[in-house]
N, C-alpha and C. Protein backbone atom coordinates (compact mmCIF):
# COMPACT_ATOMS: atom_id res chain seq x y z
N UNK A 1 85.01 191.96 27.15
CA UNK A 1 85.13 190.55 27.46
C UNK A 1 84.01 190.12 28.39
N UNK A 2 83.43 188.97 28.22
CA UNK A 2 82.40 188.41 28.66
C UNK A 2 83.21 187.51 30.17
N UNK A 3 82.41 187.27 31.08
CA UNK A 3 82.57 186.26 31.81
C UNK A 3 83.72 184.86 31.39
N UNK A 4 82.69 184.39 30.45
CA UNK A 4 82.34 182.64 30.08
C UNK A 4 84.03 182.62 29.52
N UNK A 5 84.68 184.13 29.12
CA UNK A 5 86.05 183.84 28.16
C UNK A 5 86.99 183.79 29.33
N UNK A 6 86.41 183.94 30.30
CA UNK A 6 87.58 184.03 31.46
C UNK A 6 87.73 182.97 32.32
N UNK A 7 86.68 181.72 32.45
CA UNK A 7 86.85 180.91 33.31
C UNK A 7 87.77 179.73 33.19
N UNK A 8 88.13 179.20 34.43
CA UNK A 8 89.22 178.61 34.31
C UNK A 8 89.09 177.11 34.00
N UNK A 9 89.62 176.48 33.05
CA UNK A 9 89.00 175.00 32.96
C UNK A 9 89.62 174.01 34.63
N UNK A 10 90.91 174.84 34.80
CA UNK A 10 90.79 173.97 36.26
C UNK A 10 89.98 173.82 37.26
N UNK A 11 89.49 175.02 37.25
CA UNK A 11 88.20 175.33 38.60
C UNK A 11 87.14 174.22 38.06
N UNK A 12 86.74 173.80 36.95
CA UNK A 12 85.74 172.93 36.72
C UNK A 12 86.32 171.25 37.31
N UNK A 13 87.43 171.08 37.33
CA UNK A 13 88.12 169.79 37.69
C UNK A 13 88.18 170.06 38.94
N UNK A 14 88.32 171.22 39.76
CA UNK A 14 88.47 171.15 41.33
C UNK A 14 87.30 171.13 41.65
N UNK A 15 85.93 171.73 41.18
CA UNK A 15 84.26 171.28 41.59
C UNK A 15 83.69 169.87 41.31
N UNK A 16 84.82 169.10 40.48
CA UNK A 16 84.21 167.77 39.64
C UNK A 16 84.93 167.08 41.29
N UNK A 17 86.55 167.09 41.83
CA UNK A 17 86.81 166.42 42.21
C UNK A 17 86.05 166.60 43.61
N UNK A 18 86.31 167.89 43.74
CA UNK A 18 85.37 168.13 45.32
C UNK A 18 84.42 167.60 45.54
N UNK A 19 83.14 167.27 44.58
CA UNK A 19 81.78 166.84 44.09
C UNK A 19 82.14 165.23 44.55
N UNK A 20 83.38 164.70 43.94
CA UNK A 20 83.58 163.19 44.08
C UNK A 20 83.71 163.00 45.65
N UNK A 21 84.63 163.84 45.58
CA UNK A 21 84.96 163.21 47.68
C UNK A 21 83.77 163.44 48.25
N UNK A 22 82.76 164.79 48.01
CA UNK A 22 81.57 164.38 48.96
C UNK A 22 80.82 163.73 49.07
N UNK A 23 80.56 163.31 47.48
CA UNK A 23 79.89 161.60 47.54
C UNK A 23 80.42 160.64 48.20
N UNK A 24 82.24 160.25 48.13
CA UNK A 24 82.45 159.40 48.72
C UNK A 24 82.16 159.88 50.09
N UNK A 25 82.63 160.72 50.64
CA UNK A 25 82.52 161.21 52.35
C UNK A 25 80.92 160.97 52.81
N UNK A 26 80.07 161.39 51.63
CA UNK A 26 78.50 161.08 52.29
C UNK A 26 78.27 159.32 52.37
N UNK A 27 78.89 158.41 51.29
CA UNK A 27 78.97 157.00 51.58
C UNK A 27 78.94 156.85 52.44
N UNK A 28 80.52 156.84 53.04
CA UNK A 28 81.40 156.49 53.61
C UNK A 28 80.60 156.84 55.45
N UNK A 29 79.90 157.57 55.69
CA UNK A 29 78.64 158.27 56.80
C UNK A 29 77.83 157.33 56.64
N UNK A 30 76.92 157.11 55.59
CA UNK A 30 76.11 156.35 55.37
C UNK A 30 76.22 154.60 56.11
N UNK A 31 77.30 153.92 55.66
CA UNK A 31 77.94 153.44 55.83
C UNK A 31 78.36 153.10 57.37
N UNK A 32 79.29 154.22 57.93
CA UNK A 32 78.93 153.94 59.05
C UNK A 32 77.72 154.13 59.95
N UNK A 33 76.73 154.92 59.59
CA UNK A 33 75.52 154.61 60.43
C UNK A 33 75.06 153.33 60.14
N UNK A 34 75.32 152.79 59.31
CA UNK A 34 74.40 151.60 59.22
C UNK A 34 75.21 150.98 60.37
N UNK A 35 76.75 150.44 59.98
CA UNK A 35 77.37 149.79 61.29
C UNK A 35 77.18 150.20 62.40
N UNK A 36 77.05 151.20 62.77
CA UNK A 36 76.41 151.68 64.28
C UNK A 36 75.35 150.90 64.52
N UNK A 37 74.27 150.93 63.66
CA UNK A 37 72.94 150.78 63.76
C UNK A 37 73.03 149.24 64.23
N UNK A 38 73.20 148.23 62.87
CA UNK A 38 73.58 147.26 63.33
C UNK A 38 74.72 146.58 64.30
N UNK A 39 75.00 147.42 65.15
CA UNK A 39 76.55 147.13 66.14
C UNK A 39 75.05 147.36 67.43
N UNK A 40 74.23 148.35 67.26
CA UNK A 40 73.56 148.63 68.59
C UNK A 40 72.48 147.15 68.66
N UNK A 41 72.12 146.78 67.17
CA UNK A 41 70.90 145.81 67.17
C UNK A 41 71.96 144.61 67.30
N UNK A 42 73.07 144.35 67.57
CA UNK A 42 73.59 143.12 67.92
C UNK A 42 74.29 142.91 69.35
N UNK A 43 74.09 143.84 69.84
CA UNK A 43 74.59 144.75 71.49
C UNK A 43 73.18 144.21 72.39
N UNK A 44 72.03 144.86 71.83
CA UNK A 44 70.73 144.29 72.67
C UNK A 44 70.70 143.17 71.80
N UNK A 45 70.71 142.25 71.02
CA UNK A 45 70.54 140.94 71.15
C UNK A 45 71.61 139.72 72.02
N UNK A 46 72.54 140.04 71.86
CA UNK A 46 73.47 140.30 73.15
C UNK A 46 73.40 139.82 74.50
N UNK A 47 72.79 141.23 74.74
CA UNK A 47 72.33 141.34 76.52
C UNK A 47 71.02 140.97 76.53
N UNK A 48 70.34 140.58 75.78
CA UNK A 48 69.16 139.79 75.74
C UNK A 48 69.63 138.27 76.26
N UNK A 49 70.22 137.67 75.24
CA UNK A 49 70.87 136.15 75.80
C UNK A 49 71.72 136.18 76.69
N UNK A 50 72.17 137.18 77.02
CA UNK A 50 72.98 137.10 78.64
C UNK A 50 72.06 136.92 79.71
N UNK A 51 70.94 138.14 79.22
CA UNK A 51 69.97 137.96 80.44
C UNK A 51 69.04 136.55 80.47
N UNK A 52 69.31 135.82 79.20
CA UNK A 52 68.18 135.05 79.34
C UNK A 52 68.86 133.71 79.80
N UNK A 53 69.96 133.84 80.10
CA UNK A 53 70.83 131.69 80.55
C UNK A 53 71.71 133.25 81.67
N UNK A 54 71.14 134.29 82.44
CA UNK A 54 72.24 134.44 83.43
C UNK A 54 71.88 133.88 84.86
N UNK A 55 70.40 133.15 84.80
CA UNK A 55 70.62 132.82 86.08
C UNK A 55 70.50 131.28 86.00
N UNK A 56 71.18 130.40 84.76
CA UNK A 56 71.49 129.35 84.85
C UNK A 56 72.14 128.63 85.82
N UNK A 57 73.78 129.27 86.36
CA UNK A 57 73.93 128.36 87.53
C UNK A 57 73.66 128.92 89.10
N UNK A 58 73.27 129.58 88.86
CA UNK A 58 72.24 129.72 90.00
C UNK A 58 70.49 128.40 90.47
N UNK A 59 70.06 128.15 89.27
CA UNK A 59 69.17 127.56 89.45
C UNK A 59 69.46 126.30 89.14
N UNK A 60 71.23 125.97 88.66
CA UNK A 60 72.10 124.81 89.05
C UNK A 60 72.02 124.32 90.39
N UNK A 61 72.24 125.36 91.10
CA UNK A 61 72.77 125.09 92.62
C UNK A 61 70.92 124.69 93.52
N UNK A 62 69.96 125.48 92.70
CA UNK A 62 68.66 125.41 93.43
C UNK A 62 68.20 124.22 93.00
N UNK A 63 68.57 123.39 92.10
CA UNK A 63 67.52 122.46 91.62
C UNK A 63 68.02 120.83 92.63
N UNK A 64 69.08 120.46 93.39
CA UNK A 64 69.14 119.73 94.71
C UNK A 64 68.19 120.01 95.12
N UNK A 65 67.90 121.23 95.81
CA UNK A 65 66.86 121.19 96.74
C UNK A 65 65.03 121.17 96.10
N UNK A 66 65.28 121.90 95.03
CA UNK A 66 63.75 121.32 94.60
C UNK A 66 63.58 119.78 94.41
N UNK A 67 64.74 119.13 94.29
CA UNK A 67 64.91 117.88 93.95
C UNK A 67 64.13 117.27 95.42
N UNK A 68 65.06 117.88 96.21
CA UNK A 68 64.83 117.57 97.58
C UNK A 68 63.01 117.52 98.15
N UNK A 69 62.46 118.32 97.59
CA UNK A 69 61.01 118.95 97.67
C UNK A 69 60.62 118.25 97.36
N UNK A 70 60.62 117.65 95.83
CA UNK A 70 59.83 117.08 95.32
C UNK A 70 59.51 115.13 96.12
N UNK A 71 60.80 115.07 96.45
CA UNK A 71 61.04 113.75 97.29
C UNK A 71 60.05 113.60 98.38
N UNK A 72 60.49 114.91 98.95
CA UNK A 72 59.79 114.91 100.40
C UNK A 72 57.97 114.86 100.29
N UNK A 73 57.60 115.34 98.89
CA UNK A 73 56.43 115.65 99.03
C UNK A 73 55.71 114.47 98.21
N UNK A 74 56.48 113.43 97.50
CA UNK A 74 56.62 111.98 97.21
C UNK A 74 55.94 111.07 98.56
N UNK A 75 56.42 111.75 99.85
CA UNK A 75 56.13 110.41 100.70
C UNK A 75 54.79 111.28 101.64
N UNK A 76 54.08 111.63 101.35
CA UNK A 76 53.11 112.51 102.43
C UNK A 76 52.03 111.32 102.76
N UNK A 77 52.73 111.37 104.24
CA UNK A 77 51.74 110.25 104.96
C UNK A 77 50.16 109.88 104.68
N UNK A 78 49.69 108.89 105.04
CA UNK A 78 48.26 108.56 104.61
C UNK A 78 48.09 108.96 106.33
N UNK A 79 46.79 109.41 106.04
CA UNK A 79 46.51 110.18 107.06
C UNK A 79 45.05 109.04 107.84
N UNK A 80 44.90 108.15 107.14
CA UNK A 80 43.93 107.39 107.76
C UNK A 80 44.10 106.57 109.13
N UNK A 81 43.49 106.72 109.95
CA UNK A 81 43.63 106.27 111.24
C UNK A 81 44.03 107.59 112.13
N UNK A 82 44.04 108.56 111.67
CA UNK A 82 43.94 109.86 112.45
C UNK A 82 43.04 110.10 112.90
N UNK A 83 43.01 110.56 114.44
CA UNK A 83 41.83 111.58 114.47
C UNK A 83 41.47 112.95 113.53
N UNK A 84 39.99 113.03 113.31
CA UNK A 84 39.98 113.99 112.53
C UNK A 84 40.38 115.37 112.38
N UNK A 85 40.52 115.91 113.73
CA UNK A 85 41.19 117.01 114.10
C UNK A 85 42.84 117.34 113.75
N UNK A 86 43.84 116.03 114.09
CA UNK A 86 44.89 115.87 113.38
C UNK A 86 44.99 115.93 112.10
N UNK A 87 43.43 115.21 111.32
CA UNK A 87 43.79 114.92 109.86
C UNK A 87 43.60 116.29 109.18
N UNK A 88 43.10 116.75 109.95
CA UNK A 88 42.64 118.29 109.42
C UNK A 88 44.08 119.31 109.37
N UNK A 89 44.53 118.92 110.65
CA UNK A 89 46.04 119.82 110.34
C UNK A 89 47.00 119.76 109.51
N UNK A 90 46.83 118.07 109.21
CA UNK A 90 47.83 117.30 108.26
C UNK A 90 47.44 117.71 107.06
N UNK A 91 46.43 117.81 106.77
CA UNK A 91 45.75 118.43 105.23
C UNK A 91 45.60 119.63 104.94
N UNK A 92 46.17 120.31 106.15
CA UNK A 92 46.14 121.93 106.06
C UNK A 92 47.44 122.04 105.59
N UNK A 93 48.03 121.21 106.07
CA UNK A 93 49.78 121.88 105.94
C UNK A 93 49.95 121.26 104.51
N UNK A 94 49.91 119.72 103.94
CA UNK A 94 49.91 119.43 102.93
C UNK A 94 49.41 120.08 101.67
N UNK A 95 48.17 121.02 102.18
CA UNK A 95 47.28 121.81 100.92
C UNK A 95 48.86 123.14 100.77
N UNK A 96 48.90 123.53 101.74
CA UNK A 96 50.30 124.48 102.06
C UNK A 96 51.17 124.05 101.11
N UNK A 97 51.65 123.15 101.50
CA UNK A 97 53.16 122.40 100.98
C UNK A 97 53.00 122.18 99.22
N UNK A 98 51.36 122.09 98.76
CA UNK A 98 51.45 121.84 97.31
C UNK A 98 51.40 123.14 97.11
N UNK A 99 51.07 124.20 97.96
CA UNK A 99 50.55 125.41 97.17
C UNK A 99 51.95 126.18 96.72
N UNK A 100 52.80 125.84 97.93
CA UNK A 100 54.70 126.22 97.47
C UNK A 100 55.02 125.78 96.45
N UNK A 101 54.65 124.70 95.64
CA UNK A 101 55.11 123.83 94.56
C UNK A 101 54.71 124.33 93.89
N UNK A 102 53.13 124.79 93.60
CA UNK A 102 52.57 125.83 92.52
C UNK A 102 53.08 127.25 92.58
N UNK A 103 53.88 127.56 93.31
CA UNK A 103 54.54 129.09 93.55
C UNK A 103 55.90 129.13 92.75
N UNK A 104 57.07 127.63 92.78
CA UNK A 104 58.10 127.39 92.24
C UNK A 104 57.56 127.05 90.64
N UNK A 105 56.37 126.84 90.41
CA UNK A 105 56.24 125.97 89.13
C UNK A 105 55.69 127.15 88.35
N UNK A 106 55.12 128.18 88.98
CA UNK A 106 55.01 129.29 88.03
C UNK A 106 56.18 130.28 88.02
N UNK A 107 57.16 130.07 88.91
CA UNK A 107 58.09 131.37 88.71
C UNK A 107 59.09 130.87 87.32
N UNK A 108 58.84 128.87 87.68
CA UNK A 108 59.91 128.07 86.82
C UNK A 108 59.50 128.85 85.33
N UNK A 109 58.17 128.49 85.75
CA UNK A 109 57.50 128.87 83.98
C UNK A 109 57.46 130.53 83.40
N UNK A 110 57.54 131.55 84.60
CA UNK A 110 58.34 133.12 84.22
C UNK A 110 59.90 133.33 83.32
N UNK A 111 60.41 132.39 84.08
CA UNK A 111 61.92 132.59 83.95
C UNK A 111 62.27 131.45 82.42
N UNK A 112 61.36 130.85 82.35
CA UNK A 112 61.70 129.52 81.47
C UNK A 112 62.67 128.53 81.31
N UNK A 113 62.30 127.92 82.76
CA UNK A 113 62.71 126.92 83.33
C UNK A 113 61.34 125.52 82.90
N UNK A 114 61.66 124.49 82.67
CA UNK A 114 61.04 123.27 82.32
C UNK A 114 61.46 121.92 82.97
N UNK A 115 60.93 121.40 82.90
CA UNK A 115 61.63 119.59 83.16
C UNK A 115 61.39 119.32 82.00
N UNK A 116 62.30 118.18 81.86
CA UNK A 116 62.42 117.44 80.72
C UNK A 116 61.88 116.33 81.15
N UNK A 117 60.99 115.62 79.92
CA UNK A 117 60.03 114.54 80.13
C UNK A 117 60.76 113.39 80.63
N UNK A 118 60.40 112.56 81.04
CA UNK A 118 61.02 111.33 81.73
C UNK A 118 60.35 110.16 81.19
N UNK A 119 59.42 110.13 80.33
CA UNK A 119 58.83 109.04 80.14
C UNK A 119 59.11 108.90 78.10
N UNK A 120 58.56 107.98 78.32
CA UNK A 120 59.00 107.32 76.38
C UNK A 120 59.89 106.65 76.13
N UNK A 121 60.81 107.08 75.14
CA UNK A 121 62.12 106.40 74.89
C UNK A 121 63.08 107.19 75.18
N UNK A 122 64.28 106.58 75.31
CA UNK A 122 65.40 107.15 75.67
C UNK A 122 66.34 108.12 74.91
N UNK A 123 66.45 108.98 75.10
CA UNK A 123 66.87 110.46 74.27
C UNK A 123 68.12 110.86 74.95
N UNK A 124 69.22 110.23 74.13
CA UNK A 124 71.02 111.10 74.48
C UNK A 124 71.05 112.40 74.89
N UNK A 125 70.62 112.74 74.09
CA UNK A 125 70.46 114.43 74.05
C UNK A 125 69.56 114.76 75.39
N UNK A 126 68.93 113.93 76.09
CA UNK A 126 67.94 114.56 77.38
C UNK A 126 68.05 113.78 78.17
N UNK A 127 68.15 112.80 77.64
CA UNK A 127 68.71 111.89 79.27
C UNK A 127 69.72 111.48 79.66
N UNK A 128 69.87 110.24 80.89
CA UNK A 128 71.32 109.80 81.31
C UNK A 128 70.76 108.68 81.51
N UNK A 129 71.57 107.78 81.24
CA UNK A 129 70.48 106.48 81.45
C UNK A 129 71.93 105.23 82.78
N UNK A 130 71.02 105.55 84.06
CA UNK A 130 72.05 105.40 85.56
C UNK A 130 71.56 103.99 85.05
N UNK A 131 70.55 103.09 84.71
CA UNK A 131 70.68 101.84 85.09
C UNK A 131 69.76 101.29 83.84
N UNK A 132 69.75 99.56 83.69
CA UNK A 132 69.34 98.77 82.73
C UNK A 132 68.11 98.13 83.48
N UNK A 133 67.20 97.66 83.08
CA UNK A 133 66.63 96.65 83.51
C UNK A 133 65.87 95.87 82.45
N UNK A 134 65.40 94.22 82.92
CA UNK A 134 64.62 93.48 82.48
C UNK A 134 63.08 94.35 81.92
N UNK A 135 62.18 94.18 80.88
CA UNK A 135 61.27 94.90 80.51
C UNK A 135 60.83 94.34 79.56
N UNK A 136 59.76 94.65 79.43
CA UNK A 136 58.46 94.62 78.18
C UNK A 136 58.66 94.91 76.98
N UNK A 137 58.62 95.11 75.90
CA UNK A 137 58.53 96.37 75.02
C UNK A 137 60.09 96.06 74.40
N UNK A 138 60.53 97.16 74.02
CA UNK A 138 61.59 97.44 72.75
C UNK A 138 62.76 97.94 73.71
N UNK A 139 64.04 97.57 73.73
CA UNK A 139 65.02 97.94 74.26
C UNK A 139 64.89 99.35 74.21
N UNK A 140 65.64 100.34 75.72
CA UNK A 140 65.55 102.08 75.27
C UNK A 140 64.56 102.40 75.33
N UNK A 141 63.23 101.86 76.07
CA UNK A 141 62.38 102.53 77.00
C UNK A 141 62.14 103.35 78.01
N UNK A 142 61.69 104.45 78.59
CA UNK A 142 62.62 104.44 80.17
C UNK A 142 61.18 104.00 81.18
N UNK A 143 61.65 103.11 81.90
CA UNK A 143 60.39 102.63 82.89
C UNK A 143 60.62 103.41 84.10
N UNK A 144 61.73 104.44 84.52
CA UNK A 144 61.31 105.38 85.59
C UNK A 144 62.51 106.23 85.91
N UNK A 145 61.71 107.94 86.27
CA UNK A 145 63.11 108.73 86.00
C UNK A 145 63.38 108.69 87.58
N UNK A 146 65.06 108.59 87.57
CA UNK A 146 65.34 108.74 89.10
C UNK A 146 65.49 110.25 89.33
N UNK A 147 66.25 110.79 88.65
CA UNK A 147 66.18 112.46 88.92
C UNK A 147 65.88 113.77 87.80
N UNK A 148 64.57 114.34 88.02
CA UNK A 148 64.44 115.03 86.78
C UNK A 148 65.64 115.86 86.26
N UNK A 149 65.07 115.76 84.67
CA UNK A 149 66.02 116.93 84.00
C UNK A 149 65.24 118.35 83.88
N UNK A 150 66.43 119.37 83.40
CA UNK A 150 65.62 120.29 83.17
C UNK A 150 66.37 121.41 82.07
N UNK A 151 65.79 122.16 81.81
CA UNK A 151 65.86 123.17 80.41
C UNK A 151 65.32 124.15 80.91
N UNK A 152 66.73 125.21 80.35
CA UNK A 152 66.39 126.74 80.29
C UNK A 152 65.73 127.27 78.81
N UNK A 153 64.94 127.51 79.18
CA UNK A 153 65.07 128.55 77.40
C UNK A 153 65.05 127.41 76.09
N UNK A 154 64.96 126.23 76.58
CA UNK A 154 65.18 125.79 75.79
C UNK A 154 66.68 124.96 75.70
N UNK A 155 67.12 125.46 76.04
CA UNK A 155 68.58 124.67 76.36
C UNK A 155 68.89 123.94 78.09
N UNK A 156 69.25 122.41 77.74
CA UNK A 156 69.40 121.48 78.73
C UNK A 156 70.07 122.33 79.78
N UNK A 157 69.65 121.86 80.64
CA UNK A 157 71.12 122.33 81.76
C UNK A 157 71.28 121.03 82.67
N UNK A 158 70.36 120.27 82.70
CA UNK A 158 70.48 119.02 82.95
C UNK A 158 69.47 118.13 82.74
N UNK A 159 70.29 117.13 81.96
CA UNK A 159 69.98 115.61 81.87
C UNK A 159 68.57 115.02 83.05
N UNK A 160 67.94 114.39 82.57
CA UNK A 160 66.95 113.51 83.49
C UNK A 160 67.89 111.84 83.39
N UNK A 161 67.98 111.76 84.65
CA UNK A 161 68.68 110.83 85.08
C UNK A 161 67.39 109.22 85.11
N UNK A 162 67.45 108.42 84.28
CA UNK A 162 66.73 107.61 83.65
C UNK A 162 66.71 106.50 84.20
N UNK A 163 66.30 105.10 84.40
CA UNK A 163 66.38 103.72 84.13
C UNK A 163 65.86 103.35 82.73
N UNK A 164 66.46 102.49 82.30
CA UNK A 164 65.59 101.83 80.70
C UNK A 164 65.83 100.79 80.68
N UNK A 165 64.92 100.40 79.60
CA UNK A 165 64.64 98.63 79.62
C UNK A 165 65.79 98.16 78.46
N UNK A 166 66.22 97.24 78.76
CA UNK A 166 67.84 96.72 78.13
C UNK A 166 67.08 95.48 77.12
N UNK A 167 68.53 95.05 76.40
CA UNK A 167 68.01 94.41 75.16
C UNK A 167 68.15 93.08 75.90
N UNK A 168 66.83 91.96 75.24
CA UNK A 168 66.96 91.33 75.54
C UNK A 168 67.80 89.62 75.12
């Protein structure tokens, strides 16, 4: 008797089925690495946008006082009728005082922080419009911002607080 007269036709159905589950079992791996894969690439995109609006109200609470800055540095005395020695100090400290403004305006622009424009027409979506006035031109102008807005990333975090010219 040869081999081939002795083999069992079941053993060929238990290598066929075994054969099946390891395909499915190698899927089924496959499969989940991919979900891993994509579970890790949606994990760092994630903590990417966490990190990128996490120091939103933080720079809620800071933007009063840049508000404040910008006011203060709105009224910088005319220095004419000084002695020159005074005017010299006054223009020392003032060259100072803009150079802080260029220190906030590049960290604004690290972090991607912006103002929102204040001038043109009036935009729901970006402005607030505190008051009406008499004007020139086409109703929904704005003839002057009372308090800038500003944008993270791209997204408002606050409104520019507007005047615009009303219908007439």
């Amino acid at each position: 008797m040869n081999d081939e007269q002795h083999i069992d036709p079941t053993a060929s159905e238990d290598v066929e089925t075994i054969k099946k589950q390891s395909e499915e079992y190698l899927a089924g791996w496959k499969r989940a690495q991919a979900d891993y894969a994509n579970l890790k690439k949606e994990s760092e995109r994630e903590k990417q946008e966490f990190a990128k609006y996490a120091n939103e109200r933080l720079l809620e609470s800071l933007l009063p006082a840049i508000d404040q800055y910008e006011t203060a540095l709105s009224f910088t005395p005319d220095l004419v009728g000084l002695p020159e020695d005074e005017q010299k100090k006054f223009k020392n400290w003032i060259i100072g005082l803009h150079a802080v403004r260029a220190l906030w305006e590049s960290a604004f622009q690290a972090i991607g922080l912006e103002k929102v424009e204040g001038t043109g027409m009036f935009d729901p979506n970006l402005h607030e419009a505190v008051s009406e006035e008499a004007g020139d031109g086409e109703a929904g102008r704005i003839v002057r911002t009372v308090q800038d807005g500003w944008k993270l990333n791209g997204k408002l975090i606050r409104p520019a607080k507007v005047v615009i010219t009303k219908e007439s």
